[in-house]
N, C-alpha and C. Protein backbone atom coordinates (compact mmCIF):
# COMPACT_ATOMS: atom_id res chain seq x y z
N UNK A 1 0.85 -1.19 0.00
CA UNK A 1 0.00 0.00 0.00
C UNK A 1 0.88 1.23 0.00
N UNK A 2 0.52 2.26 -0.93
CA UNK A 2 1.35 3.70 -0.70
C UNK A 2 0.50 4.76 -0.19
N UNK A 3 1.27 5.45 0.67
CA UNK A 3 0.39 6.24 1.16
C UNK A 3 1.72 7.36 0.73
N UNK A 4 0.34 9.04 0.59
CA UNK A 4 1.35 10.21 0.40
C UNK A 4 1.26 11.35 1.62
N UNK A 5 2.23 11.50 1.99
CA UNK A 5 2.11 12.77 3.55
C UNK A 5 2.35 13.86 2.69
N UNK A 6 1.91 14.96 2.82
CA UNK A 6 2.16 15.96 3.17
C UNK A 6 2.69 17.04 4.16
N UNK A 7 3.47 18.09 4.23
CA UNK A 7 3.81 18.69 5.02
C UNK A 7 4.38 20.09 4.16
N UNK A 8 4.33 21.01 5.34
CA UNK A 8 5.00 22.49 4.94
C UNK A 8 3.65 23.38 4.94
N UNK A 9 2.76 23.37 5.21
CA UNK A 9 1.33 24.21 5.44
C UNK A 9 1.50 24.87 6.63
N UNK A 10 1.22 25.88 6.89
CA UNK A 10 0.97 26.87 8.20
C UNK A 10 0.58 28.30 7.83
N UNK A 11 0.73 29.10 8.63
CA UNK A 11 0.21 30.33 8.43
C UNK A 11 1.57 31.29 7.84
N UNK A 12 1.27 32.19 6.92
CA UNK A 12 1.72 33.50 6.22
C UNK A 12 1.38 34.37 5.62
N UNK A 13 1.90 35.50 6.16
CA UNK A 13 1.71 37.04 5.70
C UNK A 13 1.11 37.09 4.38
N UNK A 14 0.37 37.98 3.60
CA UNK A 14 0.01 38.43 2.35
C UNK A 14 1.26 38.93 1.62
N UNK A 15 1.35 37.98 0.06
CA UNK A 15 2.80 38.72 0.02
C UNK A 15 3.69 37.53 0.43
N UNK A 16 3.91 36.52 1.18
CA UNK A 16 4.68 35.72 1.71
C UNK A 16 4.76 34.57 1.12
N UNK A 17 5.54 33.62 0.99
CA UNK A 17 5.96 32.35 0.39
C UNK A 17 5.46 31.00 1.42
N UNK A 18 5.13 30.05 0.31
CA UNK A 18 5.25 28.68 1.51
C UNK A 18 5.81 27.74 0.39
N UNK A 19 6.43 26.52 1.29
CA UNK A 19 6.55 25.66 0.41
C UNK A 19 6.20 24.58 0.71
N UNK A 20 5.69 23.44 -0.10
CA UNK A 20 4.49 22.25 0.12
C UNK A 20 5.76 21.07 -0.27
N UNK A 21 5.34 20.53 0.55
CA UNK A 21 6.29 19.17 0.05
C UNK A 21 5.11 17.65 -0.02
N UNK A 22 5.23 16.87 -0.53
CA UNK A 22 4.53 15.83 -0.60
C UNK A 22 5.47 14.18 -0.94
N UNK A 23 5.29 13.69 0.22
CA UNK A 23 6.59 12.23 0.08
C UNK A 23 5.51 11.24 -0.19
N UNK A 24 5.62 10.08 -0.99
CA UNK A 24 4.82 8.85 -0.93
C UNK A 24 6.22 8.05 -0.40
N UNK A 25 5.30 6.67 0.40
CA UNK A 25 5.94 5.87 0.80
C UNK A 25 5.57 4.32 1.41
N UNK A 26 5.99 3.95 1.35
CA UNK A 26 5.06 2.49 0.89
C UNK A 26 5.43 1.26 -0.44
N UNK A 27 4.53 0.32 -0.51
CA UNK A 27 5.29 -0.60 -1.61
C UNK A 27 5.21 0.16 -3.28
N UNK A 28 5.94 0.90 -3.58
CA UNK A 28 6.12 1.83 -4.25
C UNK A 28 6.60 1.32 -5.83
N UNK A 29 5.69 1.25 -7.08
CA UNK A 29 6.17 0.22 -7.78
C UNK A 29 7.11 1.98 -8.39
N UNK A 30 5.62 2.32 -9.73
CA UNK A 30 6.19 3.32 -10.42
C UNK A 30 5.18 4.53 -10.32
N UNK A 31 5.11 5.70 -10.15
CA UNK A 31 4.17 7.11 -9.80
C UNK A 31 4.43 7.33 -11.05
N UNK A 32 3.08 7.78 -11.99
CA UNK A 32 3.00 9.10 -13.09
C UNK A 32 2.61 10.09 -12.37
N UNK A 33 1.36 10.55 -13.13
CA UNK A 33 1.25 11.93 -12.63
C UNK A 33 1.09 12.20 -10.84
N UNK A 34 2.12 13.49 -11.08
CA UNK A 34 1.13 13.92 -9.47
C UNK A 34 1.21 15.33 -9.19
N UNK A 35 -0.01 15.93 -8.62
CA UNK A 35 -0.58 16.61 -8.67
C UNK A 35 -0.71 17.61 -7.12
N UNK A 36 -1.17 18.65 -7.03
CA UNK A 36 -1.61 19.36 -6.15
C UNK A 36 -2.98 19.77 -6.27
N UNK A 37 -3.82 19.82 -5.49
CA UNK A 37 -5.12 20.33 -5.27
C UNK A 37 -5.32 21.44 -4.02
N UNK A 38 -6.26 22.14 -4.02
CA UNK A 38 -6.56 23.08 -3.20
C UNK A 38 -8.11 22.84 -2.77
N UNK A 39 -8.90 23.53 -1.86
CA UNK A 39 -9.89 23.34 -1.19
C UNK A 39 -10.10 24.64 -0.15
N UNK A 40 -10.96 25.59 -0.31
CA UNK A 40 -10.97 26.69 0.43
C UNK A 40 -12.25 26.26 0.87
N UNK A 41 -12.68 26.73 2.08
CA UNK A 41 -14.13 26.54 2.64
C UNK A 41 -15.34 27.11 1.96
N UNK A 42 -16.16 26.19 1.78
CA UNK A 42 -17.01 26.48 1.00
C UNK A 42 -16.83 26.34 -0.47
N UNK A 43 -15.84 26.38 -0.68
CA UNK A 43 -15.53 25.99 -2.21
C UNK A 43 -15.28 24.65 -2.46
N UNK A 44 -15.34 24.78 -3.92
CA UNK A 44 -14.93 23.17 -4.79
C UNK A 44 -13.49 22.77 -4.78
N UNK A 45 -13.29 21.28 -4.79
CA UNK A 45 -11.78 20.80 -4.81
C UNK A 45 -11.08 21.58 -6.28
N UNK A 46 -10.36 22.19 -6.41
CA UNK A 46 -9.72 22.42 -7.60
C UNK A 46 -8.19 22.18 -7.69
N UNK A 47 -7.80 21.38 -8.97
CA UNK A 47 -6.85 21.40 -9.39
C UNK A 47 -5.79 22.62 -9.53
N UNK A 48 -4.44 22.53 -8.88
CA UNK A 48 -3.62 23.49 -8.77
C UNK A 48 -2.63 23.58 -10.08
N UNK A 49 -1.94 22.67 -10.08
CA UNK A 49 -0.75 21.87 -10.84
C UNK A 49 -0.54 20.17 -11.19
N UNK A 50 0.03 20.36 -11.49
CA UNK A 50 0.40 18.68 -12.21
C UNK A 50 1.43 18.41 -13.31
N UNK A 51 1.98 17.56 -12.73
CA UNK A 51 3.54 17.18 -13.16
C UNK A 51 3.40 15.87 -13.88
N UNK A 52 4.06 15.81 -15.25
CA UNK A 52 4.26 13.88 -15.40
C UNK A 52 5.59 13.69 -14.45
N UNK A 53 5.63 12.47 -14.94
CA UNK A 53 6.58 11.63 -14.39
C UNK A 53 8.18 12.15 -15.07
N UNK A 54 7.74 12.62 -15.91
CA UNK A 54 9.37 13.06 -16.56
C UNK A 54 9.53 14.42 -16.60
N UNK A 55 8.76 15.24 -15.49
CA UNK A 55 9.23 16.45 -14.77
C UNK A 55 8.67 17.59 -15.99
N UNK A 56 8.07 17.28 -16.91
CA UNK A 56 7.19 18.50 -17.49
C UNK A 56 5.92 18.38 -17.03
N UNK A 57 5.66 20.37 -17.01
CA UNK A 57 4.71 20.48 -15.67
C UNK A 57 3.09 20.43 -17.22
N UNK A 58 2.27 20.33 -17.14
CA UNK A 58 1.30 20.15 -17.91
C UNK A 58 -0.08 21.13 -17.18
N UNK A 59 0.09 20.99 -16.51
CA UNK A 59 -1.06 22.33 -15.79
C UNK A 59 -0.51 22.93 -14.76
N UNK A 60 -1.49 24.27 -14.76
CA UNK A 60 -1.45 25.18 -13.83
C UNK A 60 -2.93 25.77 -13.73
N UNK A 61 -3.37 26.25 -12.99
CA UNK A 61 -4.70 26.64 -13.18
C UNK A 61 -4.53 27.69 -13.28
N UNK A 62 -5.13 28.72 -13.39
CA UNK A 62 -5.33 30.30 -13.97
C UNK A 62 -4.97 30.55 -12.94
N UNK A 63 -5.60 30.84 -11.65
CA UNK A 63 -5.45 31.72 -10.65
C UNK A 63 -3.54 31.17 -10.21
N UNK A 64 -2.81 30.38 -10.52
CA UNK A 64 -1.52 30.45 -10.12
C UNK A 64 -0.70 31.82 -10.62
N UNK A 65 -1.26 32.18 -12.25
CA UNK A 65 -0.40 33.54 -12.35
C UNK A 65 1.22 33.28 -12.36
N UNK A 66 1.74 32.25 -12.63
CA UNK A 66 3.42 32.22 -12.54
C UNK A 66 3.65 32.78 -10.99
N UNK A 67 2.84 32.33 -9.90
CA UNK A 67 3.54 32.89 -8.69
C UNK A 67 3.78 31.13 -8.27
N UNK A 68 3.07 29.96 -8.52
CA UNK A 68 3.48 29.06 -7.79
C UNK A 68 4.45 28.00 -8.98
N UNK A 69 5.07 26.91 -8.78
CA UNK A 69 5.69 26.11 -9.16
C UNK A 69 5.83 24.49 -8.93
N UNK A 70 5.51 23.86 -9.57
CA UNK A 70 5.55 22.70 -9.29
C UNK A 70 6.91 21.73 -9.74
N UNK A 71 7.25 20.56 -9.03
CA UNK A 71 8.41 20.21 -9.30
C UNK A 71 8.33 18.87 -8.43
N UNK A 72 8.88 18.00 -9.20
CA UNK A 72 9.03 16.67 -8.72
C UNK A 72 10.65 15.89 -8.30
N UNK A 73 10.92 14.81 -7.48
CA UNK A 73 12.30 14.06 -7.39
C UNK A 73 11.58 12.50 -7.53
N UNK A 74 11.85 12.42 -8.47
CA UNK A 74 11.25 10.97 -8.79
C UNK A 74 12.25 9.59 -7.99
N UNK A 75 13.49 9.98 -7.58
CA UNK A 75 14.56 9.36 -6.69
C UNK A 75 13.56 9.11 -5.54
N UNK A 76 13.01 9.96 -4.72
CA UNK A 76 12.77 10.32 -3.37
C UNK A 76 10.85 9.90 -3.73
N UNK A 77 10.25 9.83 -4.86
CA UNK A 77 9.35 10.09 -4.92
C UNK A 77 8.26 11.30 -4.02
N UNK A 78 8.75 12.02 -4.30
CA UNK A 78 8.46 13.60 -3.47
C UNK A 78 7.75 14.21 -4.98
N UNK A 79 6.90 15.67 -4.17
CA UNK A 79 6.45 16.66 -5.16
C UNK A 79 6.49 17.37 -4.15
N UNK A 80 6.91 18.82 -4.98
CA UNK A 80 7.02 20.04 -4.15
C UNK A 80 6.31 21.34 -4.56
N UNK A 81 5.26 21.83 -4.27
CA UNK A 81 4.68 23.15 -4.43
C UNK A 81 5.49 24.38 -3.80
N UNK A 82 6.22 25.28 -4.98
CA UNK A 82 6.54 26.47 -4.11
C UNK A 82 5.45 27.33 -4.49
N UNK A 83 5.31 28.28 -3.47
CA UNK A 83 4.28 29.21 -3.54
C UNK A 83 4.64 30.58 -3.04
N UNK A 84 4.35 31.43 -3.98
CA UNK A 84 5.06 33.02 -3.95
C UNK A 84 3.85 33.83 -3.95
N UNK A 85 3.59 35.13 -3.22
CA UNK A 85 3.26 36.16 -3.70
C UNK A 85 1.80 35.92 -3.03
N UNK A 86 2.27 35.32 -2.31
CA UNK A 86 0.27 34.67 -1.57
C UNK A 86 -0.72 35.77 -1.01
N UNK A 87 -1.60 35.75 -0.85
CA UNK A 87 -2.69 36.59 -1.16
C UNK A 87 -3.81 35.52 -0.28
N UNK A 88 -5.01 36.48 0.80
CA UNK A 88 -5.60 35.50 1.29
C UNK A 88 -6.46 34.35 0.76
N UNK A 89 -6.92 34.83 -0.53
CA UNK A 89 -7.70 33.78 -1.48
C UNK A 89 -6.73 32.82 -2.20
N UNK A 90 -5.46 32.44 -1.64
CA UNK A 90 -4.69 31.30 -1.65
C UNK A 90 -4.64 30.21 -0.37
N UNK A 91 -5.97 30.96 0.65
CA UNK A 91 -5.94 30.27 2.25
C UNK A 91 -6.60 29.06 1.68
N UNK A 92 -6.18 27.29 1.50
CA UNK A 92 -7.17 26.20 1.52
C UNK A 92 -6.29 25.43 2.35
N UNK A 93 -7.22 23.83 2.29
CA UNK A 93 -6.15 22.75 2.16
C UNK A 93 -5.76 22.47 1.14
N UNK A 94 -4.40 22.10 0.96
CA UNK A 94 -3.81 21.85 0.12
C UNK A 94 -3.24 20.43 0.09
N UNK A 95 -3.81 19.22 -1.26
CA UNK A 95 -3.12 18.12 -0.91
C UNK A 95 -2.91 17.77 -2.35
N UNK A 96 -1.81 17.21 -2.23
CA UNK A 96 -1.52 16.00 -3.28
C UNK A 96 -2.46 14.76 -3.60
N UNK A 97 -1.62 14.31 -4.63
CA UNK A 97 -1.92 13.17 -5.46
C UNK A 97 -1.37 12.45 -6.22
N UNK A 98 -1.18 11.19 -6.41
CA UNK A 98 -0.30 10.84 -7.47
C UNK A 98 -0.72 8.98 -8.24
N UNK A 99 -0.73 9.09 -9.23
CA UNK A 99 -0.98 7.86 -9.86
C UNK A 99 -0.20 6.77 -9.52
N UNK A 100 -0.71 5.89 -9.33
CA UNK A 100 0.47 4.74 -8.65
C UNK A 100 0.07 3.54 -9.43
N UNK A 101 1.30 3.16 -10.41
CA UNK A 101 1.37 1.91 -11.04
C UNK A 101 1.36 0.57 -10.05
N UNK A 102 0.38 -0.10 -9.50
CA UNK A 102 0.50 -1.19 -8.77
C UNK A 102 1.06 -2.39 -9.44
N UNK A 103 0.61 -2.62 -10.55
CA UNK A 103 1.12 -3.74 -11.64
C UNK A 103 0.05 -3.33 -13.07
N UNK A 104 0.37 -3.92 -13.83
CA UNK A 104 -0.12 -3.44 -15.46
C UNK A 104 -1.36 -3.90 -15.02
N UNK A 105 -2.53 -2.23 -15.72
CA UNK A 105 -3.53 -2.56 -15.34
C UNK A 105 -4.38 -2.24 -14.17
N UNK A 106 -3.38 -1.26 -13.22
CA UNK A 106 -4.17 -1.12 -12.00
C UNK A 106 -3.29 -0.20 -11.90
N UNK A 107 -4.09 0.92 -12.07
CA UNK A 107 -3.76 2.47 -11.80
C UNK A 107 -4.20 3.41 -10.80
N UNK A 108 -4.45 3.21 -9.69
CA UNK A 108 -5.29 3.82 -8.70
C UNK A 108 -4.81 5.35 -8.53
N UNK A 109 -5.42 6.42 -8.15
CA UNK A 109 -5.25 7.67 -7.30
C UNK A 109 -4.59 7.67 -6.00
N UNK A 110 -3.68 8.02 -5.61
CA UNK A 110 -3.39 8.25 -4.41
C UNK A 110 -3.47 9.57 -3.95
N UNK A 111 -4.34 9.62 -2.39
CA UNK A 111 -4.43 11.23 -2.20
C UNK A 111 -3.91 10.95 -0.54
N UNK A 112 -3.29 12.44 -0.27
CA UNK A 112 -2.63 12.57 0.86
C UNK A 112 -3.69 13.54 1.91
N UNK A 113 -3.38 13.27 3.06
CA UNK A 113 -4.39 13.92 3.94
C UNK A 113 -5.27 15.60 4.23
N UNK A 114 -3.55 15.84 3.30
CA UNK A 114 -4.13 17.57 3.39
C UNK A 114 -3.19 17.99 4.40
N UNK A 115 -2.99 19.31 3.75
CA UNK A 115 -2.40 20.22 4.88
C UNK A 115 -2.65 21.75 4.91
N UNK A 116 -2.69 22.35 5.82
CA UNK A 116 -3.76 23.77 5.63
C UNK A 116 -2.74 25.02 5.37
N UNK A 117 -2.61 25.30 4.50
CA UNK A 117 -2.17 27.10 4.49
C UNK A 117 -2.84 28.00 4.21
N UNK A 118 -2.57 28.85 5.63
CA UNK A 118 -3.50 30.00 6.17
C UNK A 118 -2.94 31.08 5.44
N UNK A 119 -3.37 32.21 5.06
CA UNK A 119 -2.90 34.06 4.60
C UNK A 119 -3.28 34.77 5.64
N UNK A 120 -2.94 35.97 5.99
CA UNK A 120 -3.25 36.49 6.76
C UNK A 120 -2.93 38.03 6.01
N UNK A 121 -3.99 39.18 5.99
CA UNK A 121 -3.95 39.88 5.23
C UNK A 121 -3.30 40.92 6.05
């Protein structure tokens, strides 16, 4: 079973940086895509970013604006969200995701628990 943690969420200034890290770990065959999602209260899950497996990034959603970045270590199986220039309507949870090759044929989602970054205006 793989499971993905998250970490690096907390509170920052308007204007301020965070950075998201996301490790899977577990019987780990091969990860394609993986992804970041967001979740503000009251709102819908939306897609942030998303990376293949060979480190070209393939989305961004509009509201990123070239302030955030996505980036993968396929060694470590990690994904990393940097995030610049934050603004309080960047306050959600924020979690990963990532496709996990179990064996040919069985492609499941993997999603990580979430982790919250706050703005503070």
């Amino acid at each position: 079973q793989v499971q993905l943690v998250e970490s690096g969420g907390g509170l920052v200034q308007s204007g301020g940086s965070l950075t998201l890290s996301c490790a899977a770990s577990g019987r780990i065959n091969i990860i394609y895509d993986m992804a970041w999602y967001r979740q503000a209260p009251g709102k819908q899950l939306e897609l942030v970013a998303r990376i293949i497996r060979e480190g070209k990034v393939d989305y961004y959603a509009n509201f990123v604006e070239g302030r955030f970045t996505i980036s993968r270590d396929n060694a470590k199986n990690t994904v990393t969200l940097h995030k610049n220039s934050l603004n309080p309507e960047d306050a959600a949870v924020y979690s990963c995701n990532a496709e996990h090759l179990e064996r040919p044929g069985k492609l499941p989602t993997i999603w990580g628990q979430g982790t919250q970054g706050t703005v503070s205006s």
